[in-house]
Each structure stands twice: as structure tokens, then as C-alpha cells.
N, C-alpha and C. Protein backbone atom coordinates (compact mmCIF):
# COMPACT_ATOMS: atom_id res chain seq x y z
N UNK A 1 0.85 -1.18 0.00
CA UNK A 1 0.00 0.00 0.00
C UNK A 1 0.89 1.24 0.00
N UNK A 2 0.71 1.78 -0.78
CA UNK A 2 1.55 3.16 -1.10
C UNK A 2 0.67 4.36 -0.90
N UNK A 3 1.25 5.37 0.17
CA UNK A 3 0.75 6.88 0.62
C UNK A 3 0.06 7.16 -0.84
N UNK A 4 1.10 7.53 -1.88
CA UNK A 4 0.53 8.36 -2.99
C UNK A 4 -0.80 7.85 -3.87
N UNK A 5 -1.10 6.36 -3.49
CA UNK A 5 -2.52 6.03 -4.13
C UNK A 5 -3.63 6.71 -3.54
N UNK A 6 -3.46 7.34 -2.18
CA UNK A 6 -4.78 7.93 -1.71
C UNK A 6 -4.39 9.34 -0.96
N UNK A 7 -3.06 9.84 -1.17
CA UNK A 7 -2.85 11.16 -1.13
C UNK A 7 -2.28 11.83 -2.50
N UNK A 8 -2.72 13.13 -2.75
CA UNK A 8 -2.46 14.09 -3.48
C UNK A 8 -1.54 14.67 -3.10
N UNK A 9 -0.12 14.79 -3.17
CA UNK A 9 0.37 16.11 -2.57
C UNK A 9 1.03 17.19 -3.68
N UNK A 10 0.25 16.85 -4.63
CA UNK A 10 0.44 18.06 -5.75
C UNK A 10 0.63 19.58 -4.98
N UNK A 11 0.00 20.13 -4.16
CA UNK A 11 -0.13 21.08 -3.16
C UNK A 11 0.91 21.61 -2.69
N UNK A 12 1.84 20.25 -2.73
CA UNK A 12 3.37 20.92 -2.12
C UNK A 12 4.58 21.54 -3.16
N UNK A 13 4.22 21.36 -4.73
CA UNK A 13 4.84 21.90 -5.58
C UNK A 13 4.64 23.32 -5.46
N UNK A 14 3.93 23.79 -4.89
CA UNK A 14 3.47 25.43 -4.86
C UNK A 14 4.29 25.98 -3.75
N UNK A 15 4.64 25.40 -2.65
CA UNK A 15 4.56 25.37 -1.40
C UNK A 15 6.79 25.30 -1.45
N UNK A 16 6.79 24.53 -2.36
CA UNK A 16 8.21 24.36 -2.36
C UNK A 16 9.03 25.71 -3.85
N UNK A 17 7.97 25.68 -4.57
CA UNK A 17 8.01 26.78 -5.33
C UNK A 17 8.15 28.01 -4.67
N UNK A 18 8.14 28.30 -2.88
CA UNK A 18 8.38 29.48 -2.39
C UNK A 18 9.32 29.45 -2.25
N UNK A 19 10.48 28.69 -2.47
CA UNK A 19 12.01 28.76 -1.98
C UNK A 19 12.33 28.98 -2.97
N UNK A 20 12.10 29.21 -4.58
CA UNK A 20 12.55 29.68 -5.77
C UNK A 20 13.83 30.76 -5.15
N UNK A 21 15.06 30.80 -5.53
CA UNK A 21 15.78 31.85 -5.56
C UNK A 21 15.44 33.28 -6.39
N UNK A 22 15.02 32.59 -7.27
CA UNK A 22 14.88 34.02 -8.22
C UNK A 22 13.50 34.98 -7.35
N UNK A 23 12.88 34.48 -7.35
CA UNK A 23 11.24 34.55 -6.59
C UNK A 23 11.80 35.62 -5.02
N UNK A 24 12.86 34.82 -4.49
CA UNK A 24 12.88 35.55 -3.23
C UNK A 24 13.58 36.75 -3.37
N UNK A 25 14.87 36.70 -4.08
CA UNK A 25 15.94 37.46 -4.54
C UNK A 25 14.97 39.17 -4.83
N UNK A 26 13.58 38.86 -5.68
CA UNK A 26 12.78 40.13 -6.04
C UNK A 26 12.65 40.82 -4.42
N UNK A 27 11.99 39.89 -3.59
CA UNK A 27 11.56 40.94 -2.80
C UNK A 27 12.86 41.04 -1.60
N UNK A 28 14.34 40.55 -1.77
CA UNK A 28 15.42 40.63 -0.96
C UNK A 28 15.18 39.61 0.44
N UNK A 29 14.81 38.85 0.54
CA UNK A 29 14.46 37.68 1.09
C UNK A 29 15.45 36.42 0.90
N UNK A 30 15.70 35.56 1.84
CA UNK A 30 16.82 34.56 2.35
C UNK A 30 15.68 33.52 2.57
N UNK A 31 16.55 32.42 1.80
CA UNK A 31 15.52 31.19 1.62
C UNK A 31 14.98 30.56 2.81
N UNK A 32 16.24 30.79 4.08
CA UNK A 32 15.83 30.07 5.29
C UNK A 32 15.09 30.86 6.27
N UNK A 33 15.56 32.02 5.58
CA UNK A 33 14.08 32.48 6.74
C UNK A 33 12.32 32.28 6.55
N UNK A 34 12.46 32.41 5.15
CA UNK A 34 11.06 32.07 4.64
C UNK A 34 10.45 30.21 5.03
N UNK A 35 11.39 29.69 5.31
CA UNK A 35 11.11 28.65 5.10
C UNK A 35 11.00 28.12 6.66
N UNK A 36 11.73 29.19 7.75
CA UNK A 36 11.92 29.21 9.39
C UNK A 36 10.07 29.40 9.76
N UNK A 37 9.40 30.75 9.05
CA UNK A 37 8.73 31.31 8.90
C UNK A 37 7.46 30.12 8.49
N UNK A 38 7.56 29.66 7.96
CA UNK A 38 6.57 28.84 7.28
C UNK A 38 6.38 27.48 8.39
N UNK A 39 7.05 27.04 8.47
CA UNK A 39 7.63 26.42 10.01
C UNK A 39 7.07 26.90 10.74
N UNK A 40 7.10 27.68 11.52
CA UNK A 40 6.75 28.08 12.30
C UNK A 40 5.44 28.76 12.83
N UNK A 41 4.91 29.32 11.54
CA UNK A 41 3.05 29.20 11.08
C UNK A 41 2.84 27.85 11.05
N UNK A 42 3.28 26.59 10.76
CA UNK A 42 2.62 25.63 10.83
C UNK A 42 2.59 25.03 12.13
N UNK A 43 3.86 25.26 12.85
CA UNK A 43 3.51 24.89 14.31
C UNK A 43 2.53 25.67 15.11
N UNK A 44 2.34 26.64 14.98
CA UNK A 44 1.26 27.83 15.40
C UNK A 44 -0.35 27.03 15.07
N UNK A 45 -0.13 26.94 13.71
CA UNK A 45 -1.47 26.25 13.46
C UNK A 45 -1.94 24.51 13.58
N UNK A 46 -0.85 24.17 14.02
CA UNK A 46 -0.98 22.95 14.41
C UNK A 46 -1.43 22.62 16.29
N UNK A 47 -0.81 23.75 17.21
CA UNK A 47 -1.25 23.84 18.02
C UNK A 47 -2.80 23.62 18.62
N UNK A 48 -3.10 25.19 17.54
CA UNK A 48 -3.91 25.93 17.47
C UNK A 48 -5.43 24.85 17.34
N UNK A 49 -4.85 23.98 16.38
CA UNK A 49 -5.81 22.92 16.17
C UNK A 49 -6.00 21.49 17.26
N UNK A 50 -4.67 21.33 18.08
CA UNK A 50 -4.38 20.09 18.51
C UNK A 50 -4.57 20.07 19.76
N UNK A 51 -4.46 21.91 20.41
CA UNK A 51 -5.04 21.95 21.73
C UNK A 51 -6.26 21.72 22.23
N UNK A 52 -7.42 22.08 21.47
CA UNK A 52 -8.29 21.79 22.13
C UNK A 52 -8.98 20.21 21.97
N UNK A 53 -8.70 19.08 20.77
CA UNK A 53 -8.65 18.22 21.20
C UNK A 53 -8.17 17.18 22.07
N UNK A 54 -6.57 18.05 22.64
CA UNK A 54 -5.98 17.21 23.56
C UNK A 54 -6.66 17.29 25.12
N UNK A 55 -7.24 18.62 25.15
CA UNK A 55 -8.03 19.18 26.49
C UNK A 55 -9.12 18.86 26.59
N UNK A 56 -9.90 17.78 25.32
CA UNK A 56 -10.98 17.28 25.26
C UNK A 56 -10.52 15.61 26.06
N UNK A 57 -9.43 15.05 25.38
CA UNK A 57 -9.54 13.93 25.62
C UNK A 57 -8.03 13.65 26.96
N UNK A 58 -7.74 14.73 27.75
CA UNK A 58 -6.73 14.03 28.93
C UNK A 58 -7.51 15.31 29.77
N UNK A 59 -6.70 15.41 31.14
CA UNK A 59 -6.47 16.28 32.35
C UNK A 59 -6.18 17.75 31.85
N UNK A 60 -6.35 18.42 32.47
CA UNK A 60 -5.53 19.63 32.16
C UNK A 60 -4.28 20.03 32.69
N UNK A 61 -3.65 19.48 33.55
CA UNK A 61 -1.94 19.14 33.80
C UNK A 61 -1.42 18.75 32.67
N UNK A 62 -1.46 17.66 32.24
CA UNK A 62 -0.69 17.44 30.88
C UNK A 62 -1.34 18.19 29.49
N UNK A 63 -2.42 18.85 29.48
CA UNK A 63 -2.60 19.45 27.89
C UNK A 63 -1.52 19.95 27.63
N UNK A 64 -0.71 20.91 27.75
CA UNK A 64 0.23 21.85 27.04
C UNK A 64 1.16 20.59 26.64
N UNK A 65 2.03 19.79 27.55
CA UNK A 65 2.82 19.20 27.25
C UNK A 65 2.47 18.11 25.68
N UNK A 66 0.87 17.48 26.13
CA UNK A 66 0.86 16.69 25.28
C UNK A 66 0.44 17.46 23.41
N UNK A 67 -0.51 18.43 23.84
CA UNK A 67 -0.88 19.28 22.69
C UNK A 67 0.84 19.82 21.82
N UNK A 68 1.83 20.07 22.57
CA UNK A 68 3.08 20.28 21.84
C UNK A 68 3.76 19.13 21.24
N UNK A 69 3.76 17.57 22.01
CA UNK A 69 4.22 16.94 21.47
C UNK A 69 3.57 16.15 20.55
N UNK A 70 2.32 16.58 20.20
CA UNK A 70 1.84 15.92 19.26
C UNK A 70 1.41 17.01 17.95
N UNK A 71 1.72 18.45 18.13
CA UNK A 71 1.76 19.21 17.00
C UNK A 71 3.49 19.14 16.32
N UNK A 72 4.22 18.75 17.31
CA UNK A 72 5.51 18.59 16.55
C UNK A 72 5.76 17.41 15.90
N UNK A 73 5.02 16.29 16.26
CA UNK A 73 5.06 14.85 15.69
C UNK A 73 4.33 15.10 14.61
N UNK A 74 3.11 15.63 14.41
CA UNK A 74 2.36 16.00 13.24
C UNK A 74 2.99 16.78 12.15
N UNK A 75 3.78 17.24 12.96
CA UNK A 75 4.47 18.50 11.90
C UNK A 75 5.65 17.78 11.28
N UNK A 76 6.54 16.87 11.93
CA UNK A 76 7.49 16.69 11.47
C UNK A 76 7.51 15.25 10.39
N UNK A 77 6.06 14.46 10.65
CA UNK A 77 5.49 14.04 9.70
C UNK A 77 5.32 14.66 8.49
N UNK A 78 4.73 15.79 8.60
CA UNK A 78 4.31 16.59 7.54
C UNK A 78 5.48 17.03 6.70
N UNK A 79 6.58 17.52 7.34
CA UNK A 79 8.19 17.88 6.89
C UNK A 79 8.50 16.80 6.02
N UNK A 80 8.49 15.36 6.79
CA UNK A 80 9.17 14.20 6.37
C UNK A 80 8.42 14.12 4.53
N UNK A 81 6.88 14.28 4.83
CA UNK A 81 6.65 13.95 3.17
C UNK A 81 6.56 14.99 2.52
N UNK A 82 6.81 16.22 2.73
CA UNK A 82 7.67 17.71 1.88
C UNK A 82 9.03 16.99 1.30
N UNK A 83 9.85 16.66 2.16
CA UNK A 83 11.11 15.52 2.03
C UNK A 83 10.91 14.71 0.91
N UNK A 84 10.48 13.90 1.28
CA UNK A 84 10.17 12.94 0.12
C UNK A 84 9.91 12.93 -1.24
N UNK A 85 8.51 13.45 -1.16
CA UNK A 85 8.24 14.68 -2.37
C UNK A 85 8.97 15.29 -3.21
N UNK A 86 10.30 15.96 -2.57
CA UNK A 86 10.66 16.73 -3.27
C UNK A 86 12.37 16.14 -3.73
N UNK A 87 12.12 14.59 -3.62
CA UNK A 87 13.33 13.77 -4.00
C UNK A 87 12.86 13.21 -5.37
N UNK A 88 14.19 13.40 -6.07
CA UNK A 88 14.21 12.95 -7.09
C UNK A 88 15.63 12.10 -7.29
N UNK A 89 15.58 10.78 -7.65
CA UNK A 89 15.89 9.24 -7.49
C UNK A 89 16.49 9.29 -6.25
N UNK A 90 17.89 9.77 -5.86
CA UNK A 90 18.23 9.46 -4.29
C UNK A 90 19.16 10.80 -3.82
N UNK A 91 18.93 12.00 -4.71
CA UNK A 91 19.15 13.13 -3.81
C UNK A 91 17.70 13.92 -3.96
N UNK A 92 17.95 14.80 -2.78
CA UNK A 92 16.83 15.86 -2.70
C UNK A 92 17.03 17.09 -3.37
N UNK A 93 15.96 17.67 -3.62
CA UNK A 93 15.83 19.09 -4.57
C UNK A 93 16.05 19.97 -3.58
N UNK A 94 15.70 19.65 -2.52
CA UNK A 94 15.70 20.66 -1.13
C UNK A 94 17.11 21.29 -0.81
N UNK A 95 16.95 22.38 -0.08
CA UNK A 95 18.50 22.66 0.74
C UNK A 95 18.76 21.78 1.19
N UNK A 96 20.39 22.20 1.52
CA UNK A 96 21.24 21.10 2.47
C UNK A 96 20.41 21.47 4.27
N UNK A 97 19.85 22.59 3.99
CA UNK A 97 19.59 23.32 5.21
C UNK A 97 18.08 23.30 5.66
N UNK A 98 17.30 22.76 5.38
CA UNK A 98 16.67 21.59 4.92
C UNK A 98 15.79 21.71 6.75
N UNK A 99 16.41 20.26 6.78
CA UNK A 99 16.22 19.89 8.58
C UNK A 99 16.98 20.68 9.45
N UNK A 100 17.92 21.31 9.11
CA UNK A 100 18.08 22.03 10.74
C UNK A 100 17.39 23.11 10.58
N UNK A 101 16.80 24.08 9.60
CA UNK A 101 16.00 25.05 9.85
C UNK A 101 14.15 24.85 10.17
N UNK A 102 14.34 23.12 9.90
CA UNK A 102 12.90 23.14 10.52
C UNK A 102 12.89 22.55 11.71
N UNK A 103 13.83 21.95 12.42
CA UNK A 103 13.89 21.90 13.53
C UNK A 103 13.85 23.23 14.43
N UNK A 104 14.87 24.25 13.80
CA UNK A 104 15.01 25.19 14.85
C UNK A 104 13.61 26.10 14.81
N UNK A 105 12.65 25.99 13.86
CA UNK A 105 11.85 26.86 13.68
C UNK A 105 10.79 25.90 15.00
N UNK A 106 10.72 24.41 15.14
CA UNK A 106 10.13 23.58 16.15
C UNK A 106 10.68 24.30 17.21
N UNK A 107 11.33 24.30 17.90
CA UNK A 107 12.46 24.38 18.62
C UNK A 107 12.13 25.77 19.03
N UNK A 108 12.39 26.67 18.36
CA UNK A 108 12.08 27.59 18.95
C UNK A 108 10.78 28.29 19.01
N UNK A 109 9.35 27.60 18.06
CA UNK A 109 8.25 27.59 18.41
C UNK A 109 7.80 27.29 20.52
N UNK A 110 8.87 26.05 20.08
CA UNK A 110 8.75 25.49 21.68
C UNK A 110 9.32 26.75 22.84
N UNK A 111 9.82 26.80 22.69
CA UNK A 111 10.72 28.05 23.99
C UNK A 111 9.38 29.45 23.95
N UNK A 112 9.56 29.84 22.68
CA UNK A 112 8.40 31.00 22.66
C UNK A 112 7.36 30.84 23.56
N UNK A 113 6.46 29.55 23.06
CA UNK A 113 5.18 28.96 23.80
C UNK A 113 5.52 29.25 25.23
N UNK A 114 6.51 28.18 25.35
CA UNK A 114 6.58 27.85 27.66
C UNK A 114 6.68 29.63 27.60
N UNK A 115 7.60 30.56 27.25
CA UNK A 115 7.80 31.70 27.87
C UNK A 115 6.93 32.59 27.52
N UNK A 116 5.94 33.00 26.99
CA UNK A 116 4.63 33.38 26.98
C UNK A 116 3.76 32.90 28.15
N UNK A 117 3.49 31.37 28.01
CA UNK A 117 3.08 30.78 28.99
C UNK A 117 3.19 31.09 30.49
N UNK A 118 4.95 31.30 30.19
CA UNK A 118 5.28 31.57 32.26
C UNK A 118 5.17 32.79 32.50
N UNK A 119 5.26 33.64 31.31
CA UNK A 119 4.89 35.33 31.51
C UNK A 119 3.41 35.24 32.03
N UNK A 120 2.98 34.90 31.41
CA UNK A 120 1.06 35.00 31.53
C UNK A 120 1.01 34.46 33.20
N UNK A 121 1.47 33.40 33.36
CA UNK A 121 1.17 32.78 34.95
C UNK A 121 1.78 34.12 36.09
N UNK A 122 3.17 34.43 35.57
CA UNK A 122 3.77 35.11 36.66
C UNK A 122 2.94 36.35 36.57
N UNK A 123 2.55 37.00 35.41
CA UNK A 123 1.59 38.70 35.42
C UNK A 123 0.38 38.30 36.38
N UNK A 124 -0.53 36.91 36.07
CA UNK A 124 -1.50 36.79 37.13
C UNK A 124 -1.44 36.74 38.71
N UNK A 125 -0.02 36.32 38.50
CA UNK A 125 0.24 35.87 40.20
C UNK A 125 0.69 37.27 40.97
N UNK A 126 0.93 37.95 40.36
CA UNK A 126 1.82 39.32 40.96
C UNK A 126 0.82 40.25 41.03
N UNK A 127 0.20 39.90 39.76
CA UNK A 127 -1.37 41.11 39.82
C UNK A 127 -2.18 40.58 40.91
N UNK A 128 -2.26 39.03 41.18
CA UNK A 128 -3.29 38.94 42.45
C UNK A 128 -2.90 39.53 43.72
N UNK A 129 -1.15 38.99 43.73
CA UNK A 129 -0.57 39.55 45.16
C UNK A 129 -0.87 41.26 45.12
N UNK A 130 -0.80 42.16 44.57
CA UNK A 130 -0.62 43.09 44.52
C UNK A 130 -2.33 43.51 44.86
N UNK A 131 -2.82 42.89 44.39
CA UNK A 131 -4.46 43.18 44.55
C UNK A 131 -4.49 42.90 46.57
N UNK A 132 -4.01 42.16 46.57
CA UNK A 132 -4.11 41.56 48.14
C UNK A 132 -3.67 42.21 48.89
N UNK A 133 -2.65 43.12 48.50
CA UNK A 133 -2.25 44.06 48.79
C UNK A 133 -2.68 45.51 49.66
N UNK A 134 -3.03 45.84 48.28
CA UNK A 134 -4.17 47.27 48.48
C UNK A 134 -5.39 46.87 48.98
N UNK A 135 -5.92 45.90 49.16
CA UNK A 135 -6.79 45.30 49.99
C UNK A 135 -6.94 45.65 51.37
């Protein structure tokens, strides 16, 4: 059973067509950032989608943890058949730069999240003390 009998991923020729040099070169644009960028909207929207089923089906102690590790498993699935895709017989069309810029775009999706996260906890906790305060 082969993926491509019941997936299309025609979709990703468009998608890999944004790393065109000539294409970026117009508007002064660097292939890996666009491509950090794109990464990194997809972890956004993979979240975005994965949190509230994970908060449907566990505790709310583990949502964050599990909602991240399963938008990065999704995602890096998703990478893997961009990968594939875009091989032709046994090298890739892709950069050499490839996987470490979609890791780091994971990667540092991840750090962003927790530190947003611990900002938001610590502003509530300081705003309550402070309320308790003037109380």
C-alpha cells in the first residue's frame, strides 16, 4: 500500500516553489528564513488545532505538554513527506539546510510557547498579590 494512491500532494509543488531563488531574490528575502517562517506558522497552526482536542480527551496538567508533542510529531510528519516529495531518485531538490532550519523553527516555536506561557502565569500571580495588597 503506497501513501501516494490515496494522497495528493500536488499542493506541495506550490509550497516548495516558495524557496525559488529568483522569486525571493525580487523581494530581498533569504531562503531560510522564509522557510523558518513557514515552520513556524505551521507549528502555530498545528497547536492551534491540537489543543483543544488534547483538552478534550486528557487532564488539564498534561494538555500543554501533550498538545506540543503531538503538533511537533504532526508537523514533522508533515516535513518528512515535503522531504520525500521533493526527491528525485536518491538526492533531494531541497537545501542542504533543509532539517536544521525546521527543527530550529520547532524548537524555537517550543521556547516562545513555555515563555509566553510563564509570563502570563507570573503577570497573574503578581497582579493577584498586589491586589491583596491594596486590599
Amino acid at each position: 500500500m503506497n501513501i501516494m494512491d490515496w494522497f495528493d500532494p500536488s499542493f506541495l509543488e506550490e509550497t516548495i516553489s516558495w524557496l525559488d531563488h529568483d522569486l525571493l531574490d525580487v523581494f530581498g528575502l533569504e531562503r531560510e528564513y522564509v522557510q523558518f517562517s513557514l515552520v513556524f506558522l505551521f507549528m502555530l497552526s498545528l497547536m492551534w488545532v491540537v489543543k483543544p482536542v488534547i483538552e478534550w480527551m486528557m487532564l488539564n496538567h498534561w494538555k500543554t505538554l501533550s498538545s506540543y508533542v503531538t503538533s511537533t510529531l504532526l508537523a514533522l510528519v508533515f516535513l518528512q513527506l515535503v522531504d520525500r516529495y521533493a526527491m528525485s531518485d536518491t538526492t533531494s531538490t531541497l537545501p542542504a539546510s533543509y532539517w536544521s532550519v525546521c527543527l530550529l523553527a520547532i524548537s524555537s516555536f517550543g521556547l516562545v510557547y513555555v515563555t509566553v506561557t510563564w509570563m502570563r502565569k507570573l503577570y497573574a500571580r503578581l497582579s493577584k498579590r498586589s491586589k491583596r495588597k491594596a486590599a
